[in-house]
N, C-alpha and C. Protein backbone atom coordinates (compact mmCIF):
# COMPACT_ATOMS: atom_id res chain seq x y z
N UNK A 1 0.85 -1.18 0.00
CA UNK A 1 0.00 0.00 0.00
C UNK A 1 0.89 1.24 0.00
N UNK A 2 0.64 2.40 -1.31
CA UNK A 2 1.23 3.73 -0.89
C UNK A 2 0.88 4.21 0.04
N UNK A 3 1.97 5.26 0.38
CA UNK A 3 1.95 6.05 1.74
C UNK A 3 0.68 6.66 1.63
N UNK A 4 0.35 7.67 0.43
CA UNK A 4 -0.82 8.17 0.54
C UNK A 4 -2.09 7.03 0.81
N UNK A 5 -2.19 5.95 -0.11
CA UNK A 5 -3.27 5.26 0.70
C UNK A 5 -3.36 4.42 2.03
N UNK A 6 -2.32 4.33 2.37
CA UNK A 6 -1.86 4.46 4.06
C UNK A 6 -2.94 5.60 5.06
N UNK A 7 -2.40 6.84 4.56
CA UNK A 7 -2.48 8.09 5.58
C UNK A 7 -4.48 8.14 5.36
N UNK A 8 -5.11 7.83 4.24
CA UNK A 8 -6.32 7.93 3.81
C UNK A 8 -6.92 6.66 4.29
N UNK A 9 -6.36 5.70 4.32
CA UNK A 9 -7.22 4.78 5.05
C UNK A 9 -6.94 4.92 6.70
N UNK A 10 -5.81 5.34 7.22
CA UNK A 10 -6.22 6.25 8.61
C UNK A 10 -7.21 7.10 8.94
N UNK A 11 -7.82 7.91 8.41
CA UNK A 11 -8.39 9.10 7.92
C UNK A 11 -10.10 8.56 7.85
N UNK A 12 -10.23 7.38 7.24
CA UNK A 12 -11.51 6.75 6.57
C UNK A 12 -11.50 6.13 8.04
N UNK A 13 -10.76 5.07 8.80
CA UNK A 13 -11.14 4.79 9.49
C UNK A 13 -11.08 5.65 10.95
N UNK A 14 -11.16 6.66 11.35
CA UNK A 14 -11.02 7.17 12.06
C UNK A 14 -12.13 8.06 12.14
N UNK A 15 -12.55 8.98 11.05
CA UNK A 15 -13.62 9.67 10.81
C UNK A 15 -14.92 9.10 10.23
N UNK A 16 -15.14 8.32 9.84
CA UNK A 16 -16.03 7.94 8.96
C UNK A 16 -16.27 6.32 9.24
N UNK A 17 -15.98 5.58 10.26
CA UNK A 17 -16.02 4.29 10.33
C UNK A 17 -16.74 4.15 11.46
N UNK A 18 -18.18 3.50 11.56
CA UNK A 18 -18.69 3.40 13.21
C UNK A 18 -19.42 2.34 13.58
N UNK A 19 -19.48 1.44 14.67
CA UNK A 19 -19.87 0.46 14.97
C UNK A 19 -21.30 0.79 15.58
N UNK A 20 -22.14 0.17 15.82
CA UNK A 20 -23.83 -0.13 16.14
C UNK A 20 -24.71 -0.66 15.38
N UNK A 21 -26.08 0.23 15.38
CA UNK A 21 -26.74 -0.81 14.67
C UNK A 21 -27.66 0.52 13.72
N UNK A 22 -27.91 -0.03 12.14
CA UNK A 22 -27.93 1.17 11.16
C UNK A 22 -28.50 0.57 10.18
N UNK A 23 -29.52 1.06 9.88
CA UNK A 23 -30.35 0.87 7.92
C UNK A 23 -29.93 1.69 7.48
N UNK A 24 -29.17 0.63 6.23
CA UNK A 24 -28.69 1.34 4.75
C UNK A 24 -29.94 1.48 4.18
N UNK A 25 -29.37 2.53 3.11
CA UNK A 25 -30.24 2.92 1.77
C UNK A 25 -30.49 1.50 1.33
N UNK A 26 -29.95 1.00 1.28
CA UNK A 26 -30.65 -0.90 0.36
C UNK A 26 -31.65 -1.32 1.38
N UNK A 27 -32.07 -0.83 2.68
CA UNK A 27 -33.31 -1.41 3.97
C UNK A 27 -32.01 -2.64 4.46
N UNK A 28 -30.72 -2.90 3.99
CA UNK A 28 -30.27 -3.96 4.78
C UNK A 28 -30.14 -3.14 6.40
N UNK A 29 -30.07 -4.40 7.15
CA UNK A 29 -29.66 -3.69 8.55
C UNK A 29 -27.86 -3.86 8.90
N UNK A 30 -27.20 -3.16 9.85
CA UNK A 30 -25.95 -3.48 9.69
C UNK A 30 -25.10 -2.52 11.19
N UNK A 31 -24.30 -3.89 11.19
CA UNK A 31 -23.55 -3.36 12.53
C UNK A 31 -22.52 -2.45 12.37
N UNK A 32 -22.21 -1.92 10.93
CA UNK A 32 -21.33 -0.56 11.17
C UNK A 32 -22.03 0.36 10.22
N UNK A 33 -21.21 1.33 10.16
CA UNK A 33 -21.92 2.50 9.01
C UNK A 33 -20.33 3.10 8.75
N UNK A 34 -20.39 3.50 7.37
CA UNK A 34 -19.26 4.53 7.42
C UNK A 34 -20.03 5.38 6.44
N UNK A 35 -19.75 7.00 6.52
CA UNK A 35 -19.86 8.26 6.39
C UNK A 35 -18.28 8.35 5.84
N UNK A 36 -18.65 8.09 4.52
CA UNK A 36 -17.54 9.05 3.78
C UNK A 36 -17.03 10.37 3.71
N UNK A 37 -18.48 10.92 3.91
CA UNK A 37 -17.96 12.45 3.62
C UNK A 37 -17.85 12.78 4.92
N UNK A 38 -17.01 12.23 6.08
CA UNK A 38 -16.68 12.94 6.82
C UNK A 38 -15.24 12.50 6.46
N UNK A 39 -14.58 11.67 5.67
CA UNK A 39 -13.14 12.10 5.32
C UNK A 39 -13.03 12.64 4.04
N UNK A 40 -14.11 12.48 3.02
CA UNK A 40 -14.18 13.73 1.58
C UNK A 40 -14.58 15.01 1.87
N UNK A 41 -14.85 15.62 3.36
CA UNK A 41 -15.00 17.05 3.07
C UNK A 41 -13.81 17.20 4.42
N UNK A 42 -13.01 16.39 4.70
CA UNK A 42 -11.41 16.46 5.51
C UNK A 42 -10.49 17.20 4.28
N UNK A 43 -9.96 18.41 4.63
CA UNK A 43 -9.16 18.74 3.92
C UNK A 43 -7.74 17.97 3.04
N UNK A 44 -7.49 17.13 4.29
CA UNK A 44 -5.99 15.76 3.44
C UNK A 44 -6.80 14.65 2.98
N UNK A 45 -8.51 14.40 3.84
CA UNK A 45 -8.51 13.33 3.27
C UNK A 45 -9.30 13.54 1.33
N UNK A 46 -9.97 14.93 1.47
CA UNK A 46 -10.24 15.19 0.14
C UNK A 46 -9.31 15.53 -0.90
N UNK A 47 -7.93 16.05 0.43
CA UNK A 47 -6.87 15.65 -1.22
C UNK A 47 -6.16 14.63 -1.81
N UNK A 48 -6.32 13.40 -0.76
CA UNK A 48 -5.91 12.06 -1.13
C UNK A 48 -6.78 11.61 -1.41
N UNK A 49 -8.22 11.59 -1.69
CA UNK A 49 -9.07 11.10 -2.50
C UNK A 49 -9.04 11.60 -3.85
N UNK A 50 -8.78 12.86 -4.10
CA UNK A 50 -9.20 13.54 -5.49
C UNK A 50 -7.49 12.71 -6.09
N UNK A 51 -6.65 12.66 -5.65
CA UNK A 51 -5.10 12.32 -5.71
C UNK A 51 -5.51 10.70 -6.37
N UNK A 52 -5.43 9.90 -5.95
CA UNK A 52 -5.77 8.88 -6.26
C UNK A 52 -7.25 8.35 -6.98
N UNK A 53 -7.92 8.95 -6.69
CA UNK A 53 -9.07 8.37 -8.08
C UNK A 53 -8.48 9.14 -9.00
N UNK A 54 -7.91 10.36 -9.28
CA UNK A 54 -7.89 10.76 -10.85
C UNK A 54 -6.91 9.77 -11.05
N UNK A 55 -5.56 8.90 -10.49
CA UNK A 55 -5.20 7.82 -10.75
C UNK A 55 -5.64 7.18 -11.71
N UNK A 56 -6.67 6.92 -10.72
CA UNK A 56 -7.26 5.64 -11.00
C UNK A 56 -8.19 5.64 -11.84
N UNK A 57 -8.89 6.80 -12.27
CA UNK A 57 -9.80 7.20 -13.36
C UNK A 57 -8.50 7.07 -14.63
N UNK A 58 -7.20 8.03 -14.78
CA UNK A 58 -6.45 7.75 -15.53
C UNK A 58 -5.67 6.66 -16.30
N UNK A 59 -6.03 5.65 -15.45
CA UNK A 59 -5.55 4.29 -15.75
C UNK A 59 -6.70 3.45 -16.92
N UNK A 60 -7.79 3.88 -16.82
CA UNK A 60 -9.15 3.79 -17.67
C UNK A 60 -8.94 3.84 -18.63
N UNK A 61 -9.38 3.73 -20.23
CA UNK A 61 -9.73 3.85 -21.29
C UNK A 61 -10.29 5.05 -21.88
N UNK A 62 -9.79 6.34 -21.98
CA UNK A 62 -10.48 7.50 -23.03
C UNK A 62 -11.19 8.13 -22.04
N UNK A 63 -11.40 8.08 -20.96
CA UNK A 63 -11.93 8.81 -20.00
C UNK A 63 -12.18 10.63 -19.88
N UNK A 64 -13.58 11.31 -20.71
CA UNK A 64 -13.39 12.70 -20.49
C UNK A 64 -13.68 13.06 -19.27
N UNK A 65 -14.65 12.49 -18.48
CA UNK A 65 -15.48 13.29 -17.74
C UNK A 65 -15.46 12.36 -16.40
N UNK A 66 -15.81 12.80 -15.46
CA UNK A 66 -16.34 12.26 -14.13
C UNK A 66 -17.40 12.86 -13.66
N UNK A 67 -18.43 12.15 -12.55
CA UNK A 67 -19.71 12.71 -12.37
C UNK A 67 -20.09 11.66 -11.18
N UNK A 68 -21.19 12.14 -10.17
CA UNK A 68 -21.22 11.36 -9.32
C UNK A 68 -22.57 12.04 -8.51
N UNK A 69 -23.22 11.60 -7.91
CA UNK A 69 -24.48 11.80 -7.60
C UNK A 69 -24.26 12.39 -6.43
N UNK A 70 -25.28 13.67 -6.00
CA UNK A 70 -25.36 14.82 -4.69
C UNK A 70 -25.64 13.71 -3.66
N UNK A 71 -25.14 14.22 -2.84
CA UNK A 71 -24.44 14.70 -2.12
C UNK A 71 -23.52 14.22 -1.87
N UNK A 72 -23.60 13.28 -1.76
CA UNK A 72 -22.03 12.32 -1.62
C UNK A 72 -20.53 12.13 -2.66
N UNK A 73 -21.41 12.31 -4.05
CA UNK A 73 -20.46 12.35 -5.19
C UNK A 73 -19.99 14.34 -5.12
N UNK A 74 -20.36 14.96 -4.75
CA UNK A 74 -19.73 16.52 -4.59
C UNK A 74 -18.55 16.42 -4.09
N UNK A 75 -18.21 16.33 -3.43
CA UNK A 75 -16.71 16.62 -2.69
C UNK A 75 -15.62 15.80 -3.57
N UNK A 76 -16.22 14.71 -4.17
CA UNK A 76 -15.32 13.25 -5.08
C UNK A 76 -15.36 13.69 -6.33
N UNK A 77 -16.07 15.04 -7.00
CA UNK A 77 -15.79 15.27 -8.31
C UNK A 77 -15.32 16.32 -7.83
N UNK A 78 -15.50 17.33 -7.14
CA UNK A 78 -14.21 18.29 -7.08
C UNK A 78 -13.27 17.60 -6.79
N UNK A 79 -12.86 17.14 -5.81
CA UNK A 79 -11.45 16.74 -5.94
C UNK A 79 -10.63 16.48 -6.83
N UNK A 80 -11.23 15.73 -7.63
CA UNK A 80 -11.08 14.79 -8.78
C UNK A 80 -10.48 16.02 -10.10
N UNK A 81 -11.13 16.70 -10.07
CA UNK A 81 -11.57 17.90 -11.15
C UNK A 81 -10.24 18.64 -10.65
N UNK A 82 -9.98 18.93 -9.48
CA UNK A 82 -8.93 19.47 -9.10
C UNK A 82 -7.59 18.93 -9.35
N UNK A 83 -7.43 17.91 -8.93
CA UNK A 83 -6.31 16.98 -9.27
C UNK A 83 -5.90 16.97 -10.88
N UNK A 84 -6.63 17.24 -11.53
CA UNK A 84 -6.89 16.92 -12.77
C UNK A 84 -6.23 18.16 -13.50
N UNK A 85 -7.04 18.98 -13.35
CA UNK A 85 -6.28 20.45 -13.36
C UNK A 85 -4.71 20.72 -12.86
N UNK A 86 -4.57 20.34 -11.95
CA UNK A 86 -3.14 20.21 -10.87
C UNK A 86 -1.89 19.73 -11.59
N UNK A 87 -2.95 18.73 -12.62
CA UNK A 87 -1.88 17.57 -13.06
C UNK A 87 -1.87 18.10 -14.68
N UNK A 88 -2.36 19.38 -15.39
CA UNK A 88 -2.60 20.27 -16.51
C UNK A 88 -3.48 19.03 -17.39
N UNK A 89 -4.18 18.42 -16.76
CA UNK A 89 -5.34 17.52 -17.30
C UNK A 89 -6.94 18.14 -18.06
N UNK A 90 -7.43 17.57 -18.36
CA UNK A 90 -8.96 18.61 -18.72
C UNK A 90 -9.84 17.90 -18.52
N UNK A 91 -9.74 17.00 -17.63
CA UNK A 91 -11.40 15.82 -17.02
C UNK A 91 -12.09 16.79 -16.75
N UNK A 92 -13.35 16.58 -17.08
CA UNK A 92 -14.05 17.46 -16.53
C UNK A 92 -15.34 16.79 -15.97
N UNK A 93 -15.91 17.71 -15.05
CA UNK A 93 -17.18 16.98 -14.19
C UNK A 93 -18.17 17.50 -14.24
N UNK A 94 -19.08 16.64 -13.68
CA UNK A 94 -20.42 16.87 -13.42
C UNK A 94 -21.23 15.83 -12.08
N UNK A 95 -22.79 16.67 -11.71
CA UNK A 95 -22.91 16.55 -10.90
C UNK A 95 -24.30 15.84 -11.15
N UNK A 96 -24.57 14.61 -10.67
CA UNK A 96 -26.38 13.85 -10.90
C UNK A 96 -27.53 14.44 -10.30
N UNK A 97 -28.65 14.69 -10.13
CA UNK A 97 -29.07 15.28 -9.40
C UNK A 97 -29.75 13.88 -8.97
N UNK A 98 -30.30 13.43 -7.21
CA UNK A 98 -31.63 12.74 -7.35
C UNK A 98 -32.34 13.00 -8.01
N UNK A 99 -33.15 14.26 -7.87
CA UNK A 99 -34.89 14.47 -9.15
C UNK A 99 -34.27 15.36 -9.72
N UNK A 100 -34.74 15.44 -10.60
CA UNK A 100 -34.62 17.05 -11.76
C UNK A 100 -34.95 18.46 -10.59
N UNK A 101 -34.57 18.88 -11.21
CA UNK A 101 -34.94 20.30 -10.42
C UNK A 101 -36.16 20.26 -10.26
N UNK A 102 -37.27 20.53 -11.02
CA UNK A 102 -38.17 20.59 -11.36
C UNK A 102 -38.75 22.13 -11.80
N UNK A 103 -37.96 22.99 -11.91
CA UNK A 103 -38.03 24.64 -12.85
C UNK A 103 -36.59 24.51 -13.28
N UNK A 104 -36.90 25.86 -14.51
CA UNK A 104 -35.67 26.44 -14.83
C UNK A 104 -35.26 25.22 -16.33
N UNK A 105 -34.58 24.66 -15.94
CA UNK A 105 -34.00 23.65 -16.92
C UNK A 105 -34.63 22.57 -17.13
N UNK A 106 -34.90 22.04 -15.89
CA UNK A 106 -35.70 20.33 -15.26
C UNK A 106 -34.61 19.84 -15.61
N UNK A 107 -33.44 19.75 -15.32
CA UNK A 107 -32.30 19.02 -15.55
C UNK A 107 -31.53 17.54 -14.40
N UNK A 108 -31.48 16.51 -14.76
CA UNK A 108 -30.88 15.69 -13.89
C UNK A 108 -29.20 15.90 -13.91
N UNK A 109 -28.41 16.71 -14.80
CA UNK A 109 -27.19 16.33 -14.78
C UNK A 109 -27.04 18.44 -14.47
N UNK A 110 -26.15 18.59 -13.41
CA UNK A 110 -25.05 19.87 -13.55
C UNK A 110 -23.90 19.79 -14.43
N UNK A 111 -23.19 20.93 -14.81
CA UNK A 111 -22.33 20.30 -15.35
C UNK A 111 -22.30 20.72 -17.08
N UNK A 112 -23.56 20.08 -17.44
CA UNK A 112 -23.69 20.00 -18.72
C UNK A 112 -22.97 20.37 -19.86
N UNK A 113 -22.78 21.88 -19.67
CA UNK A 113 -21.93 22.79 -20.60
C UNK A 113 -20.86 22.20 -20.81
N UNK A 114 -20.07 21.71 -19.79
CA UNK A 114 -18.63 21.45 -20.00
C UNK A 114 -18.58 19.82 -20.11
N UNK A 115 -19.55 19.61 -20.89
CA UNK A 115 -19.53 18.03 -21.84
C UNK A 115 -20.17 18.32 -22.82
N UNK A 116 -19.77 17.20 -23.86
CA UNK A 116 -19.98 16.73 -25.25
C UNK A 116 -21.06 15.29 -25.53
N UNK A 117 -21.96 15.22 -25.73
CA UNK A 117 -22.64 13.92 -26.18
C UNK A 117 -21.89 13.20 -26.57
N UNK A 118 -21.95 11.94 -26.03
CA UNK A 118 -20.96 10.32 -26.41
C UNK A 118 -19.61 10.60 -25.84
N UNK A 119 -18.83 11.85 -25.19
CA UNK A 119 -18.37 11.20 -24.21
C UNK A 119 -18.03 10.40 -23.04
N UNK A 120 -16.97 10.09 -22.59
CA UNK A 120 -16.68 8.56 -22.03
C UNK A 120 -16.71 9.24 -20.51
N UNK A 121 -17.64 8.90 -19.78
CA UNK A 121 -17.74 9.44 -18.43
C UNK A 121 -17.57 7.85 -17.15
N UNK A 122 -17.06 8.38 -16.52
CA UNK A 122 -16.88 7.75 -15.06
C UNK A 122 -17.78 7.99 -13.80
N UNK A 123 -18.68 7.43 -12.80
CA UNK A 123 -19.16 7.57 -11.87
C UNK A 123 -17.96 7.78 -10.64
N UNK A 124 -18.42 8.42 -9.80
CA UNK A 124 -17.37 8.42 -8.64
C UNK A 124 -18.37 8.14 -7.51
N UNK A 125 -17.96 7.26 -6.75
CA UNK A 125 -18.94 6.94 -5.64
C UNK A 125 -17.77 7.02 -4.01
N UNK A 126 -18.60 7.03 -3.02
CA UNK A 126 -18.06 7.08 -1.76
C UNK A 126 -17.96 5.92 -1.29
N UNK A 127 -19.22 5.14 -1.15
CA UNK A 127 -19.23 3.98 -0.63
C UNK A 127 -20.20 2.98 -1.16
N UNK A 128 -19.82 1.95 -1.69
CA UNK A 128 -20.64 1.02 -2.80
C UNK A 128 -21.27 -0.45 -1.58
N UNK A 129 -22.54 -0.49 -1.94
CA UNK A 129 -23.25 -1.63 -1.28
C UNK A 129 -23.42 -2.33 -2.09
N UNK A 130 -24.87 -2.43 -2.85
CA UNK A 130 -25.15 -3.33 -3.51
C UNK A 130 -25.10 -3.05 -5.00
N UNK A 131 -24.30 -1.92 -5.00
CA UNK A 131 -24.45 -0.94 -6.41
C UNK A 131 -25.54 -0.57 -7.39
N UNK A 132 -27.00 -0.35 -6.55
CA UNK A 132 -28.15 -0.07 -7.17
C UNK A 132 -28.06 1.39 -7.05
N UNK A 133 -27.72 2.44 -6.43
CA UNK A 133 -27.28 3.76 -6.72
C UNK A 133 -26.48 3.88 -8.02
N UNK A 134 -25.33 3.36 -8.13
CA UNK A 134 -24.22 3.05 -9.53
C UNK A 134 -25.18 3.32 -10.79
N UNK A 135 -26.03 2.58 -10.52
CA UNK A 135 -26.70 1.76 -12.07
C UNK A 135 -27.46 3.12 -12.25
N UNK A 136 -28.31 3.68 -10.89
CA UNK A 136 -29.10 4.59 -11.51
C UNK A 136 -28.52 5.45 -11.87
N UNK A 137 -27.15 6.02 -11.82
CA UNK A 137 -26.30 7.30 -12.02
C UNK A 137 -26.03 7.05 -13.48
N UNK A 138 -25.66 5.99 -13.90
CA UNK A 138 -25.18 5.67 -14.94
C UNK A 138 -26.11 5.74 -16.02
N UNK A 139 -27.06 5.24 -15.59
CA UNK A 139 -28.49 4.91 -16.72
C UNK A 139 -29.15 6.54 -16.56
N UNK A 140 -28.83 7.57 -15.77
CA UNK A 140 -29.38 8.88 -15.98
C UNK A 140 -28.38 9.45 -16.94
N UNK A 141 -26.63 8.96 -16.68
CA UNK A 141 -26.02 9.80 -17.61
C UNK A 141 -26.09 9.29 -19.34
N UNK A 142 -26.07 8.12 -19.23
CA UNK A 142 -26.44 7.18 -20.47
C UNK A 142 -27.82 7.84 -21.31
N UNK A 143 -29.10 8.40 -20.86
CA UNK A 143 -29.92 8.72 -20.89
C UNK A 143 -30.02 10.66 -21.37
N UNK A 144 -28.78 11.13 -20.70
CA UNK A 144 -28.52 12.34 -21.52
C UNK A 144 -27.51 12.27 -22.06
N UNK A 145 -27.51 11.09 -23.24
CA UNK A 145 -26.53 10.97 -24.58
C UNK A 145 -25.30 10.69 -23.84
N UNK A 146 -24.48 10.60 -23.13
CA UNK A 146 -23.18 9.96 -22.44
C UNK A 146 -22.78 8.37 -22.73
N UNK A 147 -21.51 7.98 -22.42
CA UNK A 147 -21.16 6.69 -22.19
C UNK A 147 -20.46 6.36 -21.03
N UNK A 148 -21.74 5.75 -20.14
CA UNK A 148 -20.66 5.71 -18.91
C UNK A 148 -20.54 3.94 -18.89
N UNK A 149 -18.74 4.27 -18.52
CA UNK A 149 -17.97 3.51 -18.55
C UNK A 149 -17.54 2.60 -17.55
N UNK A 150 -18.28 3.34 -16.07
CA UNK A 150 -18.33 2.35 -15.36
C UNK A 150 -17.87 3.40 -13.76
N UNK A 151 -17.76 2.86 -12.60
CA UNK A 151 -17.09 3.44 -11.16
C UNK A 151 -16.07 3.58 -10.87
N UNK A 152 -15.98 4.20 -10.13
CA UNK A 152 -14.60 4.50 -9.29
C UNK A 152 -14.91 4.58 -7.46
N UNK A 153 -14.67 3.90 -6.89
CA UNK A 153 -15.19 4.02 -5.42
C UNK A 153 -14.50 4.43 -4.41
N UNK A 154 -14.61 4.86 -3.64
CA UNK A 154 -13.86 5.49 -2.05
C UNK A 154 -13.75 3.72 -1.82
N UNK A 155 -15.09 3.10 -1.65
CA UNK A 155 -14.71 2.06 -0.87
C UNK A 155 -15.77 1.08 -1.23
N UNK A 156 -16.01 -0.41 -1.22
CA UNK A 156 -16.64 -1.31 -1.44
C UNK A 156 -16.97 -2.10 -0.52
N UNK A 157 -17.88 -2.26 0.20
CA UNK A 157 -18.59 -2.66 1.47
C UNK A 157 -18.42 -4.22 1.14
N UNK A 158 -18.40 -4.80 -0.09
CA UNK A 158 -18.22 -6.09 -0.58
C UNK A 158 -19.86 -7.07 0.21
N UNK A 159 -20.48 -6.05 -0.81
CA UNK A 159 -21.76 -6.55 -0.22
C UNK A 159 -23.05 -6.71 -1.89
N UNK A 160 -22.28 -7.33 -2.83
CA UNK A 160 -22.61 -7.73 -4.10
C UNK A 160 -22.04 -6.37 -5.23
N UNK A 161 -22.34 -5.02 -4.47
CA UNK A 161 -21.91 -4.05 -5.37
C UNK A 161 -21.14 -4.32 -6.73
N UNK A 162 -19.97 -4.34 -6.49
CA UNK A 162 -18.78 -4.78 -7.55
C UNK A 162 -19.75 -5.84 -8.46
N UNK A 163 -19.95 -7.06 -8.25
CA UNK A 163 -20.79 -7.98 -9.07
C UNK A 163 -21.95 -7.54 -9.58
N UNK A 164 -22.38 -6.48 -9.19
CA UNK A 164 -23.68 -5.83 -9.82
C UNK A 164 -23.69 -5.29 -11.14
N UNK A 165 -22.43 -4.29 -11.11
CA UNK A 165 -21.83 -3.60 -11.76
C UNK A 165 -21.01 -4.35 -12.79
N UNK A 166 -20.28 -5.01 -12.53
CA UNK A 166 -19.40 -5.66 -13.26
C UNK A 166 -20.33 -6.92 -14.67
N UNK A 167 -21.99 -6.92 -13.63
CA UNK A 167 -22.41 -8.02 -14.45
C UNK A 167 -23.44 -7.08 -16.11
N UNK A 168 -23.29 -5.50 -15.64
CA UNK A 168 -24.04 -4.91 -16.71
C UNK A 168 -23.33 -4.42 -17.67
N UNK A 169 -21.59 -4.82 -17.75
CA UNK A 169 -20.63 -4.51 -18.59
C UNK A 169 -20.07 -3.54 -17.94
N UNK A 170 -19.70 -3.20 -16.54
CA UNK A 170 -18.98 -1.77 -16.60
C UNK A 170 -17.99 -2.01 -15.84
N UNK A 171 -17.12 -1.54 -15.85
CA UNK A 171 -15.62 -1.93 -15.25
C UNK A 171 -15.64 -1.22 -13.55
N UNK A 172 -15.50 -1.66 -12.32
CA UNK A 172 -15.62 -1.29 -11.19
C UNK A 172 -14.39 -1.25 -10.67
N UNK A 173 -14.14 -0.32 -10.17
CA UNK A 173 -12.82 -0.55 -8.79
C UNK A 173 -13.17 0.61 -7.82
N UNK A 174 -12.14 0.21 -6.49
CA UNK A 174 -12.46 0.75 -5.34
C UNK A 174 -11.13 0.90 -4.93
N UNK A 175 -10.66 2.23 -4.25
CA UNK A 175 -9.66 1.97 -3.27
C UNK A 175 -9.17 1.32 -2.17
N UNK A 176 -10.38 1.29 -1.56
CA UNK A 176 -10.58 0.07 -0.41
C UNK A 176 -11.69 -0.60 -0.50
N UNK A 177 -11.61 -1.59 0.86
CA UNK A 177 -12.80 -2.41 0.73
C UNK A 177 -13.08 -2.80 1.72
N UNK A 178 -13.82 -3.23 2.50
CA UNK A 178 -14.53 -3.16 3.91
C UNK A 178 -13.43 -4.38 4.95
N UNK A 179 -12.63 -5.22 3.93
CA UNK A 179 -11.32 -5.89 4.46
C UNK A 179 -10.78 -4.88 4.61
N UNK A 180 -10.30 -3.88 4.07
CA UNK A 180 -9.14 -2.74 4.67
C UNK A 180 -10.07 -2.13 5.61
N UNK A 181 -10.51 -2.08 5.81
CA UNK A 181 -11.36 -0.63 7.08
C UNK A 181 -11.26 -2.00 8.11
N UNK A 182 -11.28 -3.10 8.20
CA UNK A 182 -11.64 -4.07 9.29
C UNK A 182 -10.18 -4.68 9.81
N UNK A 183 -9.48 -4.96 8.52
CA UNK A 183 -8.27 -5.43 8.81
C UNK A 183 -6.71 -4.49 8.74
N UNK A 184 -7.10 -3.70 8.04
CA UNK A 184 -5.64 -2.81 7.52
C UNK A 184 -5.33 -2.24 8.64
């Protein structure tokens, strides 16, 4: 493991890792919870996140864009967007909405301007369960002319997610995975 994903999985488990008893968004029940964005809106830990997914987005295939659903995907496409820039890159992002606005535009995607139809976009997620959030991000950006290509995760609870994803053609990875938050 790099140092930086060393100091960030300190960071994840320290802020964002908690034991009791908690319903996920999927209605499963579960004896921990982690809150990402209490190490994506951490100043080191949002710059070792944006640091390593543009990595890891870069390692991808033709990759223009990144995008990731409110509230949780905000802090993971700036970063990202930043790094990117940092690194004299031109990824550029956008933001999912849950519902459309509903005035003004009625738009599900922010962002817009600074994409092209049939570019190759990436999801950025915080924390992946069963990856039924994934699919809907994807099938909204797919849906305003995009090609999304698949995730990028803070972390993978290893709770079918990855196999969800992986079984509708889209390429998944995670920085960690609920073995590193338990064992690392």
């Amino acid at each position: 493991m790099t140092e930086d994903r060393a100091v960030l999985l300190n960071i994840l488990k320290t802020l964002s890792y908690e034991e009791g008893e908690f319903t996920l968004v999927s209605g499963k029940k579960s004896s921990f919870y982690i809150d990402a964005k209490e190490t994506t809106l951490n100043p080191e830990g949002m710059y070792l996140v944006g640091k390593i997914m543009y990595e890891m987005v870069r390692q991808m295939q033709d990759i223009q864009a990144v995008g990731g659903v409110s509230i949780g995907g905000d802090p993971l496409v700036s970063s990202v967007v930043l790094s990117s820039y940092l690194n004299k890159d031109n990824l550029m992002g956008f933001l999912i909405r849950k519902e459309p606005k509903g005035h003004g535009t009625n738009q599900w995607i922010e962002g817009g301007k600074n994409l092209k139809k049939g570019m190759n976009v990436v999801i950025l997620e915080d924390v992946v369960t069963t990856g039924g959030s994934s699919l809907k991000a994807m099938e909204a950006v797919e849906k305003g002319g995009y090609n999304a290509k698949g995730v990028v995760a803070l972390l993978d609870r290893l709770d079918g997610g990855r196999e969800t994803i992986e079984a509708k053609g889209y390429s998944f990875k995670s920085i960690f995975t609920l073995k590193d938050i338990r064992n690392g």
